[in-house]
PDB file of N, CA and C in Angstrom:
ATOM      1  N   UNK A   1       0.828  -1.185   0.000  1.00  0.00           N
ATOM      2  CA  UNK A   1       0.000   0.000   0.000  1.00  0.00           C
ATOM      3  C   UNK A   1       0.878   1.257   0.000  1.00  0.00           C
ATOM      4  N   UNK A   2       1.999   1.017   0.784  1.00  0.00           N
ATOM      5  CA  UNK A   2       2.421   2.536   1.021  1.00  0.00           C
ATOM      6  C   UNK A   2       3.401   2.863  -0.454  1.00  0.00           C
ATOM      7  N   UNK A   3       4.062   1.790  -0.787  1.00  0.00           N
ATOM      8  CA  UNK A   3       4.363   1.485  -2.523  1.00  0.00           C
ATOM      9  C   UNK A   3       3.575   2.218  -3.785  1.00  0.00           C
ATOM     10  N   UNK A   4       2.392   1.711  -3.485  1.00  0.00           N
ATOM     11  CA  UNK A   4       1.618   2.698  -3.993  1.00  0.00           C
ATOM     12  C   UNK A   4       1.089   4.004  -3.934  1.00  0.00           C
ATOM     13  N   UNK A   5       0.785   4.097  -2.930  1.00  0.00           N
ATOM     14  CA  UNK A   5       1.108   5.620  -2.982  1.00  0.00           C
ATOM     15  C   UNK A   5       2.073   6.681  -2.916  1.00  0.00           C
ATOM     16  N   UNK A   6       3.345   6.008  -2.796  1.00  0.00           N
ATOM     17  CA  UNK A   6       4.287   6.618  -3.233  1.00  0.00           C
ATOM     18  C   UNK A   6       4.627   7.006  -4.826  1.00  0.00           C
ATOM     19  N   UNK A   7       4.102   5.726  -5.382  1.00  0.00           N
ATOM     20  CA  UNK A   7       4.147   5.976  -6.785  1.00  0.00           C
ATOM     21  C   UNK A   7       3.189   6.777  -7.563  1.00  0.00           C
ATOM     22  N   UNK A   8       2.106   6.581  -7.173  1.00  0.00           N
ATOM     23  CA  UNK A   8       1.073   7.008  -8.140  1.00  0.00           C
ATOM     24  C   UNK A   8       0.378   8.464  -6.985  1.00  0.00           C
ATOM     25  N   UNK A   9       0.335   8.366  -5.924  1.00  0.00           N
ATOM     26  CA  UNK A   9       0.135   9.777  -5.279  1.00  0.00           C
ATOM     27  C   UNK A   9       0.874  10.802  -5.023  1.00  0.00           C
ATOM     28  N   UNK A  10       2.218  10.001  -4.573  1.00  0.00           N
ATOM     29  CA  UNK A  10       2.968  10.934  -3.878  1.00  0.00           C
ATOM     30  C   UNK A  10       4.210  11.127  -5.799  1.00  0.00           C
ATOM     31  N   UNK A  11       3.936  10.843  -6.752  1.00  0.00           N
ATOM     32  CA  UNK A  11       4.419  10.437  -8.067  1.00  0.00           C
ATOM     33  C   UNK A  11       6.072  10.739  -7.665  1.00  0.00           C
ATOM     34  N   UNK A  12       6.721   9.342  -7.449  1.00  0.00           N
ATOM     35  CA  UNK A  12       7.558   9.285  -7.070  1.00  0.00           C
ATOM     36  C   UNK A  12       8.334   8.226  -8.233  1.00  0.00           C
ATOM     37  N   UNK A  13       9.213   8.141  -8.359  1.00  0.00           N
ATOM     38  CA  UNK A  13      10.309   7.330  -9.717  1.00  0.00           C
ATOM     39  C   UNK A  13      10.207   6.082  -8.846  1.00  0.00           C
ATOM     40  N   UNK A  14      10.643   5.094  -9.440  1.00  0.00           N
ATOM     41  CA  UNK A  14      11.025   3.445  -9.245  1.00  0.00           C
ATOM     42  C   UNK A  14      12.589   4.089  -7.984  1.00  0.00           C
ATOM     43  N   UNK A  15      13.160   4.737  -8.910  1.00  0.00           N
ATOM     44  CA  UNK A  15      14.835   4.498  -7.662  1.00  0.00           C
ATOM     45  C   UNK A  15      14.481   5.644  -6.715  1.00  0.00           C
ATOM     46  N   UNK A  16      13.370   6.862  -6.699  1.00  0.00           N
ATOM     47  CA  UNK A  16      13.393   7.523  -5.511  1.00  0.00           C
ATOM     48  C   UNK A  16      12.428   6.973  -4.295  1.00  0.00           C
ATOM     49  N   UNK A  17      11.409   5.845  -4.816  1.00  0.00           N
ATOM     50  CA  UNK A  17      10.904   4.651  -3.725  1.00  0.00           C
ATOM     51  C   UNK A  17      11.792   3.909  -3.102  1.00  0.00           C
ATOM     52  N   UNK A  18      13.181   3.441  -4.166  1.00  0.00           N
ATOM     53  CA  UNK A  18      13.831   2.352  -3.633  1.00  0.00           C
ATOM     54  C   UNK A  18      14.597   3.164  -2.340  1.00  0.00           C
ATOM     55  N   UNK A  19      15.163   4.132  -2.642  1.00  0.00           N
ATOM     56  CA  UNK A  19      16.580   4.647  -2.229  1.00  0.00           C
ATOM     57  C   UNK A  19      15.427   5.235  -0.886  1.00  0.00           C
ATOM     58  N   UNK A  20      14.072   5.971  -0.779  1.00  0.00           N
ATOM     59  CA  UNK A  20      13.442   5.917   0.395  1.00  0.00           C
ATOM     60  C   UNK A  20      13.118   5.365   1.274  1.00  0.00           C
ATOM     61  N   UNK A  21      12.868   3.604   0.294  1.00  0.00           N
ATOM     62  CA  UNK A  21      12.519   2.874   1.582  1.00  0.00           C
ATOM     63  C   UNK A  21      13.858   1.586   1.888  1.00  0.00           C
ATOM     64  N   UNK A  22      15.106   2.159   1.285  1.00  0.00           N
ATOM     65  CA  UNK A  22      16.396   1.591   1.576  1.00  0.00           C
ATOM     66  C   UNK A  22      16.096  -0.069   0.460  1.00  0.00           C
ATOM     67  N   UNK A  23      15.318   0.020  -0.310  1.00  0.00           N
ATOM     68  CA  UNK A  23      15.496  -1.599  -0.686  1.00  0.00           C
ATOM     69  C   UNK A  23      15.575  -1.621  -2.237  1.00  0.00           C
ATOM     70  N   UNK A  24      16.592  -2.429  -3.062  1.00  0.00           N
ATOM     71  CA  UNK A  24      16.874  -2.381  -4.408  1.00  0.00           C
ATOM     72  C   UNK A  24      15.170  -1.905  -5.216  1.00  0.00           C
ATOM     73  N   UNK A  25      16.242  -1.710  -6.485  1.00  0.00           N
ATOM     74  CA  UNK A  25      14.664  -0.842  -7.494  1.00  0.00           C
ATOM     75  C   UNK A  25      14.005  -2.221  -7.766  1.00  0.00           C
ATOM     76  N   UNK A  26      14.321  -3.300  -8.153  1.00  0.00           N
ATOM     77  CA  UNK A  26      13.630  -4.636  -8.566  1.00  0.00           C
ATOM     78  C   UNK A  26      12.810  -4.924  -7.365  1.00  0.00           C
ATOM     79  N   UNK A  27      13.388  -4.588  -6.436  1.00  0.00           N
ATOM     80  CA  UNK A  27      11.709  -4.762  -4.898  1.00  0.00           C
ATOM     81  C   UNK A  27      11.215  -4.294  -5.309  1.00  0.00           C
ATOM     82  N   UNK A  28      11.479  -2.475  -5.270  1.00  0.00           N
ATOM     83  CA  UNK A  28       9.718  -1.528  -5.558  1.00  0.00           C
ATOM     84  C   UNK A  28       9.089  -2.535  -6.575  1.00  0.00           C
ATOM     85  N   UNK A  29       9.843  -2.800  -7.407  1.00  0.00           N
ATOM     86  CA  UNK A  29       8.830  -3.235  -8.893  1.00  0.00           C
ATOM     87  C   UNK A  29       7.955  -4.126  -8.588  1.00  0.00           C
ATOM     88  N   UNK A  30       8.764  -5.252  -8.129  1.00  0.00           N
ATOM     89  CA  UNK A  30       7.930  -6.480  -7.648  1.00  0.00           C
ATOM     90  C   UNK A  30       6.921  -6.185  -6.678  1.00  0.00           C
ATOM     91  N   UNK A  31       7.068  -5.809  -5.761  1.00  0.00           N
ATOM     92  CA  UNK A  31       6.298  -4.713  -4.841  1.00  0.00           C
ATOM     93  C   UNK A  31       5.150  -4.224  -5.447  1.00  0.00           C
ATOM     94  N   UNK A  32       5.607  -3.455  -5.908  1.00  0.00           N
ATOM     95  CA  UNK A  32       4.054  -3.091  -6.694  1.00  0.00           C
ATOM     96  C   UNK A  32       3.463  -3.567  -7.843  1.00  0.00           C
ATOM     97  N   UNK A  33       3.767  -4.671  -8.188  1.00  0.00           N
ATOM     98  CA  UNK A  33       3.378  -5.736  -9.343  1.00  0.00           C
ATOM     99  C   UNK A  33       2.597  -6.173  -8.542  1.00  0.00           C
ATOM    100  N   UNK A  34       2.353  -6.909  -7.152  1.00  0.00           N
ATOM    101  CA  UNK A  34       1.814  -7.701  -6.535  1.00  0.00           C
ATOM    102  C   UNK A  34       0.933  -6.818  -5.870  1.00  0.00           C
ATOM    103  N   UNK A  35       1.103  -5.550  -5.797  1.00  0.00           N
ATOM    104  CA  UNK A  35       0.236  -5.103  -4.900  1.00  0.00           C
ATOM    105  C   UNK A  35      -1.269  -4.545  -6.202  1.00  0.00           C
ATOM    106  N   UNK A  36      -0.713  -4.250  -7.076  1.00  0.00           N
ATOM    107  CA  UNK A  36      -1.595  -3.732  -8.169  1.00  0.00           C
ATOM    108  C   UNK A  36      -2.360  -5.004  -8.385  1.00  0.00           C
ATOM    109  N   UNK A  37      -1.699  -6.137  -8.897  1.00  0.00           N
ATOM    110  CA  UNK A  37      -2.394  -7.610  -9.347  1.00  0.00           C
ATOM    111  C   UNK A  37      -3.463  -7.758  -7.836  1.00  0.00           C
ATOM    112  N   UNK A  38      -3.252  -7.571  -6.631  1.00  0.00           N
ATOM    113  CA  UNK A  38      -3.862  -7.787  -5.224  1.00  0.00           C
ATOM    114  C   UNK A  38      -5.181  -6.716  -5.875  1.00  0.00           C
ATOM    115  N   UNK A  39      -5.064  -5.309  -6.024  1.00  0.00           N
ATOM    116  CA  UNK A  39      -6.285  -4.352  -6.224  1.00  0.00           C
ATOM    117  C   UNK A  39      -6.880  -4.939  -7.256  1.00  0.00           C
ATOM    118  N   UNK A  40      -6.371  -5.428  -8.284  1.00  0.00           N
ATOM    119  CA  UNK A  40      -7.312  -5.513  -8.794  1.00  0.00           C
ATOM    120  C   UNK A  40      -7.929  -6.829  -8.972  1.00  0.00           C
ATOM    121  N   UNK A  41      -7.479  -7.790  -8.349  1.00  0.00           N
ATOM    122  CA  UNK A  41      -8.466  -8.602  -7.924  1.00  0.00           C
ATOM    123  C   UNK A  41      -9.412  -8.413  -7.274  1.00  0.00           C
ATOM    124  N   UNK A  42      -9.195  -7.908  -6.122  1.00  0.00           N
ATOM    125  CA  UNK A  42     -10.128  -7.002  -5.083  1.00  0.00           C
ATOM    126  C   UNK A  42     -11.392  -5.782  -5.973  1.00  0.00           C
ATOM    127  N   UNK A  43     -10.770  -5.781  -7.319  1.00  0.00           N
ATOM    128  CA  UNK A  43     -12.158  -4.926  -7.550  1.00  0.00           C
ATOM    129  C   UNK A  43     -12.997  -5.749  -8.521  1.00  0.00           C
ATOM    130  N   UNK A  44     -12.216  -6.963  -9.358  1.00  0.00           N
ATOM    131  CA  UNK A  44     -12.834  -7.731  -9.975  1.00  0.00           C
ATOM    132  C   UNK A  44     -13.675  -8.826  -8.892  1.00  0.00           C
ATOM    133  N   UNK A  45     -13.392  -8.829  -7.646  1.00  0.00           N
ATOM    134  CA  UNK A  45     -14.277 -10.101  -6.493  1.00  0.00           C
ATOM    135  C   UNK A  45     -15.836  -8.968  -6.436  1.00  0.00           C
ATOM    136  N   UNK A  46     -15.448  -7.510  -6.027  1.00  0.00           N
ATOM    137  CA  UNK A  46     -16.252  -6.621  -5.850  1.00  0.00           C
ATOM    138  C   UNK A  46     -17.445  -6.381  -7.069  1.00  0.00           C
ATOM    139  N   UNK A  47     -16.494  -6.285  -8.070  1.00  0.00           N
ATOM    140  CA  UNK A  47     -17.444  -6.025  -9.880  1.00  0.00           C
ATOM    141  C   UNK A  47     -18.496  -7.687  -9.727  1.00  0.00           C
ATOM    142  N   UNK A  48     -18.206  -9.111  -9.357  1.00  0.00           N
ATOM    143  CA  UNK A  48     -18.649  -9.753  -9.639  1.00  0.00           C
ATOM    144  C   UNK A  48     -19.926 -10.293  -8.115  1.00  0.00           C
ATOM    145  N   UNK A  49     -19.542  -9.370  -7.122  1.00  0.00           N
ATOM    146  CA  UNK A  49     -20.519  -9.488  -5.828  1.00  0.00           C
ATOM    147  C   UNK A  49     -20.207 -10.456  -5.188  1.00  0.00           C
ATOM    148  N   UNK A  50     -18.772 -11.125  -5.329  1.00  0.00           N
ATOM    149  CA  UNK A  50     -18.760 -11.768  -4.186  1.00  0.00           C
ATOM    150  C   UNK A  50     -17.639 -11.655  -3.030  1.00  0.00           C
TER     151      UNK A  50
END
């Protein structure tokens, strides 16, 4: 979560997430690969009512 909003709220680069939260740029990525694939499952369970 906080991945994300670093990126897309707070619009922050891949290496100024990494170098903030001390962990290589291939974390953020993965990081927020999984967290995006997580939302939007969460809105496709929601779109389908269950």
């Amino acid at each position: 979560r906080e991945i994300v909003h670093l990126r897309f709220a707070a619009d922050l680069s891949y290496d100024q997430i990494a170098q903030m939260l001390g962990v290589p740029v291939g974390t953020v990525r993965s990081r927020l690969h999984r967290a995006l694939k997580a939302i939007r499952e969460q809105l496709e369970e929601h779109e389908n009512g269950t």
